[in-house]
PDB file of N, CA and C in Angstrom:
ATOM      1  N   UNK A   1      15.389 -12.959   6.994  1.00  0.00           N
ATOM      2  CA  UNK A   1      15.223 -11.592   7.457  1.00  0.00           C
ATOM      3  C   UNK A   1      16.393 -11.247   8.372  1.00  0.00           C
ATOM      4  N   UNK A   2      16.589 -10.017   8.218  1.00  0.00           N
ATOM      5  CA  UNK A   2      18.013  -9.935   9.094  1.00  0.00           C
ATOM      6  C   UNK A   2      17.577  -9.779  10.597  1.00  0.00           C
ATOM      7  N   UNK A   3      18.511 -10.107  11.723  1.00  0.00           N
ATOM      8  CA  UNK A   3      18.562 -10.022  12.924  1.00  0.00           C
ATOM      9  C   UNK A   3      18.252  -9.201  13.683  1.00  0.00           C
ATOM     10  N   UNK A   4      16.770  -9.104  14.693  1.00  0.00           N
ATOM     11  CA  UNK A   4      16.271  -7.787  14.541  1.00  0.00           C
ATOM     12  C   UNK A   4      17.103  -7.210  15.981  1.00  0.00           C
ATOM     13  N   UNK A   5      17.959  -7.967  16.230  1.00  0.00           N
ATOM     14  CA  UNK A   5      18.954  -7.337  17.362  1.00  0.00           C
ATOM     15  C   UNK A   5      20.416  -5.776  16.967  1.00  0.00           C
ATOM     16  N   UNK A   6      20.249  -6.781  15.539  1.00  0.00           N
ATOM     17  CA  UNK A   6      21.770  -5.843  15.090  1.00  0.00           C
ATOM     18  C   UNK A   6      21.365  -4.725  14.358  1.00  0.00           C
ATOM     19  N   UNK A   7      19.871  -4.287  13.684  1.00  0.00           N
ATOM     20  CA  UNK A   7      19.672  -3.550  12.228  1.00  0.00           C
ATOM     21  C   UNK A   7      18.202  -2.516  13.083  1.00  0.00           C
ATOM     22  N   UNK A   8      18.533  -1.671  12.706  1.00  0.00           N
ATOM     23  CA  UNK A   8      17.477  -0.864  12.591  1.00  0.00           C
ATOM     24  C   UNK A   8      16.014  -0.582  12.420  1.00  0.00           C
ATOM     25  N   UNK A   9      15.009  -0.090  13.300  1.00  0.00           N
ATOM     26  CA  UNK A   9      13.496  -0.677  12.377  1.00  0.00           C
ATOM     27  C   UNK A   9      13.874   0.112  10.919  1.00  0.00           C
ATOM     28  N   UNK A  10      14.601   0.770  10.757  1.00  0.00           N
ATOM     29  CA  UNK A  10      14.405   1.787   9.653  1.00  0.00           C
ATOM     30  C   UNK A  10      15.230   0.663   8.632  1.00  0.00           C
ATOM     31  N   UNK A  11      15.959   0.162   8.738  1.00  0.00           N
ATOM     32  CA  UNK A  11      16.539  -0.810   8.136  1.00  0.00           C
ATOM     33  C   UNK A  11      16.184  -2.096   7.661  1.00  0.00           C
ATOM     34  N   UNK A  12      15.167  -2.276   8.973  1.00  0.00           N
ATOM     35  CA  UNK A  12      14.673  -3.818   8.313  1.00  0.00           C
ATOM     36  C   UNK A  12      13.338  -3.394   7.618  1.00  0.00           C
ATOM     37  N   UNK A  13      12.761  -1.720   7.981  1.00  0.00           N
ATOM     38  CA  UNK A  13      11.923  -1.530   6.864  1.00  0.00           C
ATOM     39  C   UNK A  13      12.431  -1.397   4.730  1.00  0.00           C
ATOM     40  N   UNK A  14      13.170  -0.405   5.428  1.00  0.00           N
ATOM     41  CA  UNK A  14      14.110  -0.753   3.838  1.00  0.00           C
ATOM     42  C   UNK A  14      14.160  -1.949   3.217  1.00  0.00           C
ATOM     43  N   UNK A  15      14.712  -3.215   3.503  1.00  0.00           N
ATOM     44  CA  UNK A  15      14.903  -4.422   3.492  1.00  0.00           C
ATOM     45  C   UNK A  15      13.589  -4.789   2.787  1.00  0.00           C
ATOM     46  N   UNK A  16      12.473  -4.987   4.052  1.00  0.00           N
ATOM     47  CA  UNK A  16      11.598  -5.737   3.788  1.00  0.00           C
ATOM     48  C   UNK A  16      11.142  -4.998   2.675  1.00  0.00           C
ATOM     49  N   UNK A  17      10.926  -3.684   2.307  1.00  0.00           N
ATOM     50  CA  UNK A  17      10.197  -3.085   0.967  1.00  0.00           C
ATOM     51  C   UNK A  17      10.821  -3.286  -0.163  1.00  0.00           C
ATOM     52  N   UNK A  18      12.282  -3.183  -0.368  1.00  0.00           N
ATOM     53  CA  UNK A  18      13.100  -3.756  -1.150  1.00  0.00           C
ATOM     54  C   UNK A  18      13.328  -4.894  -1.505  1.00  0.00           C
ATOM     55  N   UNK A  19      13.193  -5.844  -0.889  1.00  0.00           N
ATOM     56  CA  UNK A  19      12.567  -7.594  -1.287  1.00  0.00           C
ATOM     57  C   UNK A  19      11.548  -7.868  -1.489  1.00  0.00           C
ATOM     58  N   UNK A  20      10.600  -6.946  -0.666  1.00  0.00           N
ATOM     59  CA  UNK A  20       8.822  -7.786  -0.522  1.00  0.00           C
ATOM     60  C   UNK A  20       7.832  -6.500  -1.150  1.00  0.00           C
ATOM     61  N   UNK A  21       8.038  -5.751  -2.065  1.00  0.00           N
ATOM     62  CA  UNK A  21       7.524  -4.518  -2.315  1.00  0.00           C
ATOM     63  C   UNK A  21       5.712  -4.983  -2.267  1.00  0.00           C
ATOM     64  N   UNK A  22       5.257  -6.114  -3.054  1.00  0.00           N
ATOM     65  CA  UNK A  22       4.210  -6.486  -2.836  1.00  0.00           C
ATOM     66  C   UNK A  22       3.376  -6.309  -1.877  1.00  0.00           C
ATOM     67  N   UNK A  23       4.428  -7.257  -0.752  1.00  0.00           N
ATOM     68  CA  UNK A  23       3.674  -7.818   0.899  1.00  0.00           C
ATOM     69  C   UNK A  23       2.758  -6.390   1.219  1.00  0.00           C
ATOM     70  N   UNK A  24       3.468  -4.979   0.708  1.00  0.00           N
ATOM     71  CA  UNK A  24       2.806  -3.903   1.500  1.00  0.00           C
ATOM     72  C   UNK A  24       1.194  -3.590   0.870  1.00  0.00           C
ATOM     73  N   UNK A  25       0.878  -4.624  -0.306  1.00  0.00           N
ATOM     74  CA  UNK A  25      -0.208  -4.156  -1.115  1.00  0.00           C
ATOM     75  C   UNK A  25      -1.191  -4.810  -0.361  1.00  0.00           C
ATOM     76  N   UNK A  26      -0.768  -6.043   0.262  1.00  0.00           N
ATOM     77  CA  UNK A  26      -1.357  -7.045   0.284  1.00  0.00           C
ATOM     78  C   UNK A  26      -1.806  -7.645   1.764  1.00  0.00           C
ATOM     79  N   UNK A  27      -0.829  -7.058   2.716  1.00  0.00           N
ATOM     80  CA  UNK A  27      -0.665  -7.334   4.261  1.00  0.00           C
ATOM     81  C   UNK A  27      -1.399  -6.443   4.476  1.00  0.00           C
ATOM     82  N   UNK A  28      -1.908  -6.395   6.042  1.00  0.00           N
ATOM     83  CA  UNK A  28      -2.512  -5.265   6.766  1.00  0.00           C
ATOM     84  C   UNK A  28      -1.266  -4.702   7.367  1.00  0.00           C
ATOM     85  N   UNK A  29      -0.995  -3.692   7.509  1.00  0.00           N
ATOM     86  CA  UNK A  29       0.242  -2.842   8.037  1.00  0.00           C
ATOM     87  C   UNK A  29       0.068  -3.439   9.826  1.00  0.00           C
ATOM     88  N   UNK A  30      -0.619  -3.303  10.251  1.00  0.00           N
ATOM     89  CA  UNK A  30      -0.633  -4.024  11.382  1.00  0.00           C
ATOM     90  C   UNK A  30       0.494  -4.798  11.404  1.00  0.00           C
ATOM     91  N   UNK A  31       0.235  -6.025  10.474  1.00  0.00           N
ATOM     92  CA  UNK A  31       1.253  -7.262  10.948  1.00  0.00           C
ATOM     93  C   UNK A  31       2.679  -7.173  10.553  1.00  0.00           C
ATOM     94  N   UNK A  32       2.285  -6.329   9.423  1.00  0.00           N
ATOM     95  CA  UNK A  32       3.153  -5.810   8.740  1.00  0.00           C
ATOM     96  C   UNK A  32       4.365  -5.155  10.000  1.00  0.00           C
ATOM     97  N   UNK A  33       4.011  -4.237  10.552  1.00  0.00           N
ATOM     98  CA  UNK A  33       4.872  -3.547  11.635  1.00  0.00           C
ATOM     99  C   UNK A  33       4.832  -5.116  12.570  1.00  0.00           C
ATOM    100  N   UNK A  34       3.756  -5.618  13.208  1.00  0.00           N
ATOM    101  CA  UNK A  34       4.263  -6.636  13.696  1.00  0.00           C
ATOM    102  C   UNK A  34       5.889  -7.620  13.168  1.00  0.00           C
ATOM    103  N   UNK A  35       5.800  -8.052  12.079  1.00  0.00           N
ATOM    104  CA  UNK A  35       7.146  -8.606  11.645  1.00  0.00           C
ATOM    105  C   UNK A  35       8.325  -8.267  11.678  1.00  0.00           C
ATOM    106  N   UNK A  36       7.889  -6.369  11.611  1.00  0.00           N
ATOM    107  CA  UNK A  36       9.378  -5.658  11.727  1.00  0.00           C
ATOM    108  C   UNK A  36       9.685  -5.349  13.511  1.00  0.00           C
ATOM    109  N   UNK A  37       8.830  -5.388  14.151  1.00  0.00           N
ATOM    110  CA  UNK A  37       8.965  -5.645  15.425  1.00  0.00           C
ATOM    111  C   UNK A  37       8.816  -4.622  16.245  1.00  0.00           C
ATOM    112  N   UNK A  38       7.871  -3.771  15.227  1.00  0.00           N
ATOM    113  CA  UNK A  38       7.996  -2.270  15.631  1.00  0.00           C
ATOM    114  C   UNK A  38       6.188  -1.813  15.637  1.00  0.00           C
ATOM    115  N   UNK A  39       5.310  -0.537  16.562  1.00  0.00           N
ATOM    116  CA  UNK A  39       4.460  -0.758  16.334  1.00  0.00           C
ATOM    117  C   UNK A  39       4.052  -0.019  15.145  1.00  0.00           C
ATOM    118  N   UNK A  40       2.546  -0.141  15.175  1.00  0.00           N
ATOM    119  CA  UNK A  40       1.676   0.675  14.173  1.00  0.00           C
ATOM    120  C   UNK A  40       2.302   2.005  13.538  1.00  0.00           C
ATOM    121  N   UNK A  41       2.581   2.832  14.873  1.00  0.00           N
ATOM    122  CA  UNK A  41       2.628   4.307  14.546  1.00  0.00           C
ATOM    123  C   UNK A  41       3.881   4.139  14.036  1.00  0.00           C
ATOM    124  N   UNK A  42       4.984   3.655  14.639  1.00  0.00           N
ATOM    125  CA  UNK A  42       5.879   3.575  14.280  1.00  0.00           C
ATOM    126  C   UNK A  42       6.449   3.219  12.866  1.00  0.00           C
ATOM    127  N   UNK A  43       5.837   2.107  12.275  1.00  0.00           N
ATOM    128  CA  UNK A  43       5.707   1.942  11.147  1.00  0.00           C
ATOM    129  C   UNK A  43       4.496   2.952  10.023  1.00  0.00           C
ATOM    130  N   UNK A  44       3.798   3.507  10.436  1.00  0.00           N
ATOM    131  CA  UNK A  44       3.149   4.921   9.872  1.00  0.00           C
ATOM    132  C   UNK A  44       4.528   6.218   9.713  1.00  0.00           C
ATOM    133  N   UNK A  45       5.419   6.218  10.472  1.00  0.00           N
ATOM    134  CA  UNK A  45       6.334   7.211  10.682  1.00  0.00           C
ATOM    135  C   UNK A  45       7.433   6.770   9.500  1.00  0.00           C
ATOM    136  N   UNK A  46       7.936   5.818   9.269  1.00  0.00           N
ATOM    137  CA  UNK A  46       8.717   5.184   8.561  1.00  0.00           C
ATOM    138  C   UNK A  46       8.257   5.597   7.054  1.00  0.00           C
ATOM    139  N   UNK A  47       7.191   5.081   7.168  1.00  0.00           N
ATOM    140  CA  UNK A  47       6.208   5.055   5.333  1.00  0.00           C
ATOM    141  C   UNK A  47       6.471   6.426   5.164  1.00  0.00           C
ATOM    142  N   UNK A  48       6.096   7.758   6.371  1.00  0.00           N
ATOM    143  CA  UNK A  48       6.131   9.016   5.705  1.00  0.00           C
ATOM    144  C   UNK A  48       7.168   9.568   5.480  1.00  0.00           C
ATOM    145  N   UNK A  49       8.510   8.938   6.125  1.00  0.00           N
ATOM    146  CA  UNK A  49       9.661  10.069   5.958  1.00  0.00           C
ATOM    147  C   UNK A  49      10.243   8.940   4.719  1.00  0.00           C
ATOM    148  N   UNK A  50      10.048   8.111   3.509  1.00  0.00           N
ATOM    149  CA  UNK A  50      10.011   7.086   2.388  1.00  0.00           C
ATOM    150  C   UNK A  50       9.380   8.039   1.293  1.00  0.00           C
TER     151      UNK A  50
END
């Protein structure tokens, strides 16, 4: 996973959906935003402007 110092949440969301398109069927978004290092809403905000 790339370096969550240098990349973007918007970036390592890209990433992760673009490698892991699954994980999102299958994870609870919870942890899901947990991994990207970003919270809940935040990752709710991401999915809608996608």
């Amino acid at each position: 996973m790339f370096s969550q110092l240098h990349t973007t949440a918007k970036q390592r969301y890209d990433k992760l959906i673009s490698e892991e398109p699954e994980l999102f069927k299958n994870v609870s978004l919870q942890y899901i935003a947990s991994m990207l290092g970003i919270t809940p809403e935040s990752l709710s905000r991401l999915r809608k402007m996608n």
